[in-house]
Protein backbone atom coordinates (compact mmCIF):
# COMPACT_ATOMS: atom_id res chain seq x y z
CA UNK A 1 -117.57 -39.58 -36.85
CA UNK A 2 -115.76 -42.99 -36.46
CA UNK A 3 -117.50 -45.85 -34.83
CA UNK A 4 -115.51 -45.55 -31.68
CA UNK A 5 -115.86 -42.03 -30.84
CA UNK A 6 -119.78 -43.00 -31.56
CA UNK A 7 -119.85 -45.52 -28.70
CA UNK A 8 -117.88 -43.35 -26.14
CA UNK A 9 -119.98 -40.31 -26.55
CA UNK A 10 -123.90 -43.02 -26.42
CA UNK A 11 -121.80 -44.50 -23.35
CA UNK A 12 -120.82 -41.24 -21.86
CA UNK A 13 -124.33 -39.71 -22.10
CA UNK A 14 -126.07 -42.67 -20.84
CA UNK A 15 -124.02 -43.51 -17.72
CA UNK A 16 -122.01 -41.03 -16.87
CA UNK A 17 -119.19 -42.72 -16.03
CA UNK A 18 -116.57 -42.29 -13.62
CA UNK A 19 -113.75 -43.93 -15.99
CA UNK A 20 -114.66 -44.87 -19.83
CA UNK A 21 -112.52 -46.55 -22.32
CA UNK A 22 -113.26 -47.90 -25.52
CA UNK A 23 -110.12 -50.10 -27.23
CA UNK A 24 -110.72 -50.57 -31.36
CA UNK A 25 -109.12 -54.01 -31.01
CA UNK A 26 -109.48 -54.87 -34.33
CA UNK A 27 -106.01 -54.45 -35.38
CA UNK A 28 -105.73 -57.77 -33.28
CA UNK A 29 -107.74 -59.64 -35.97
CA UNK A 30 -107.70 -60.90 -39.76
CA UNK A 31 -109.42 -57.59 -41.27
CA UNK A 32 -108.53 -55.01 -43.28
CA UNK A 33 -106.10 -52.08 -41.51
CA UNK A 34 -107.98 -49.40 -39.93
CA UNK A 35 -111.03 -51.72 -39.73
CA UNK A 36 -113.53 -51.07 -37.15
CA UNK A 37 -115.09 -54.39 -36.42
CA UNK A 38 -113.91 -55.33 -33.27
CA UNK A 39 -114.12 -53.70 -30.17
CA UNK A 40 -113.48 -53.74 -25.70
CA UNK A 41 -115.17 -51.27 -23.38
CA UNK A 42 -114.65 -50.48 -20.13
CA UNK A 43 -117.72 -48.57 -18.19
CA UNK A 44 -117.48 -47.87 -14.47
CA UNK A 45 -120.45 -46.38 -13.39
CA UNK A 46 -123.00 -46.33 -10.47
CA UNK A 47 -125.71 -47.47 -12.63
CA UNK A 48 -124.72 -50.62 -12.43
CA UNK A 49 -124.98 -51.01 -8.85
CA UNK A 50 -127.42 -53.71 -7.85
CA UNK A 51 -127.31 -55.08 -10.89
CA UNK A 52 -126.21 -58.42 -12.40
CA UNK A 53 -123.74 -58.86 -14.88
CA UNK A 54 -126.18 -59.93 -17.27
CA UNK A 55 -128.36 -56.88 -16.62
CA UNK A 56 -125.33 -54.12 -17.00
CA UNK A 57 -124.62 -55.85 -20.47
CA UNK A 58 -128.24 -55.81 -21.64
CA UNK A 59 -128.24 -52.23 -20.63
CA UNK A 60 -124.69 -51.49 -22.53
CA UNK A 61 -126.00 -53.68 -26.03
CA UNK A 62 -129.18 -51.36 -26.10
CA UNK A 63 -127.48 -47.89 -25.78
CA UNK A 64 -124.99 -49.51 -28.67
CA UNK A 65 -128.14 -51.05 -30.89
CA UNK A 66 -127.38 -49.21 -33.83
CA UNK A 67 -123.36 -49.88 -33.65
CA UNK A 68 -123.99 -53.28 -33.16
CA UNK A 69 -125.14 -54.09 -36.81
CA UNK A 70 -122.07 -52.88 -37.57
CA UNK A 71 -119.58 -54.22 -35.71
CA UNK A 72 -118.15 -58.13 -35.31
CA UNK A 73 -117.72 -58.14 -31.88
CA UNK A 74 -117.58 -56.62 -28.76
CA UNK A 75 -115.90 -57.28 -25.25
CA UNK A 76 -117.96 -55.59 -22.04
CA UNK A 77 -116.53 -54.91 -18.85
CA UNK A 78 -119.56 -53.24 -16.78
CA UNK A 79 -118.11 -52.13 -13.17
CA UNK A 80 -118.58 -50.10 -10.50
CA UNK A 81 -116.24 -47.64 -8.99
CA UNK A 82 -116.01 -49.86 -6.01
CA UNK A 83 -115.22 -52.44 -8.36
CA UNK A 84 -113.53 -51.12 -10.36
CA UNK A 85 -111.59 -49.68 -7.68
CA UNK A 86 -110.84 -53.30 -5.64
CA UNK A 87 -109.25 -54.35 -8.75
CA UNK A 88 -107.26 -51.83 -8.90
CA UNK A 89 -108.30 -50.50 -12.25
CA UNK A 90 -107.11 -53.89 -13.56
CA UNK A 91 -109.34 -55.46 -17.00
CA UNK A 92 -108.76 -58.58 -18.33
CA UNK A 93 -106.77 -58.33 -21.76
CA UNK A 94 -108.62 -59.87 -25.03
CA UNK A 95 -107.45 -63.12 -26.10
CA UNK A 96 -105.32 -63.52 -29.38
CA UNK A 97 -107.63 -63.94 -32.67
CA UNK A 98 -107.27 -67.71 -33.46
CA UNK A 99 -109.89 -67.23 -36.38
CA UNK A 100 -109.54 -66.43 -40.24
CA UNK A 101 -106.47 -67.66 -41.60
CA UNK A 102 -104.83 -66.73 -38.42
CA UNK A 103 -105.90 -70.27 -37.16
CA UNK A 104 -103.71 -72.28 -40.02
């Protein structure tokens, strides 16, 4: 089982989310190809109503515990469907690695 199917299917169990998408972004960095270090999910879910930001995350980094001693980084988007839905199902893109030798 890769790493990503491992964090859609802890995600999917623990929130049940309306719309799920996890993005292996780590093509976009200075790794190895097929590397699976880097990472951007998008959960949109009424668990995370009446919640803060800070609280959906902390709720998102302990379902993914175990996948994140693994992994360099990862980028959470924690919505609600009325959220999710006023923006129109629109998430902020990743910026461009400036790290490794990509910074020279």
């Amino acid at each position: 089982m890769t790493i990503k199917s491992t964090i859609e299917s802890k995600l999917e169990q623990s929130f049940s989310p309306e719309f799920l998408e996890v993005v292996n972004e780590s093509f976009m960095h200075n790794v190895p190809e097929g590397s699976e270090s880097h990472f951007k999910v998008t959960v949109v879910s009424n668990e995370f109503t009446d919640k803060r930001l800070i609280a959906r995350h902390r709720l998102i980094n302990q379902t993914l515990s175990e996948e994140l001693n693994s992994i360099h980084a990862l980028a959470i988007h924690t919505l609600t469907p009325d959220e999710y839905f006023a923006k129109a199902g629109k998430i902020a893109d990743s910026p461009e690695c400036l790290g490794g030798s990509k910074s020279k």
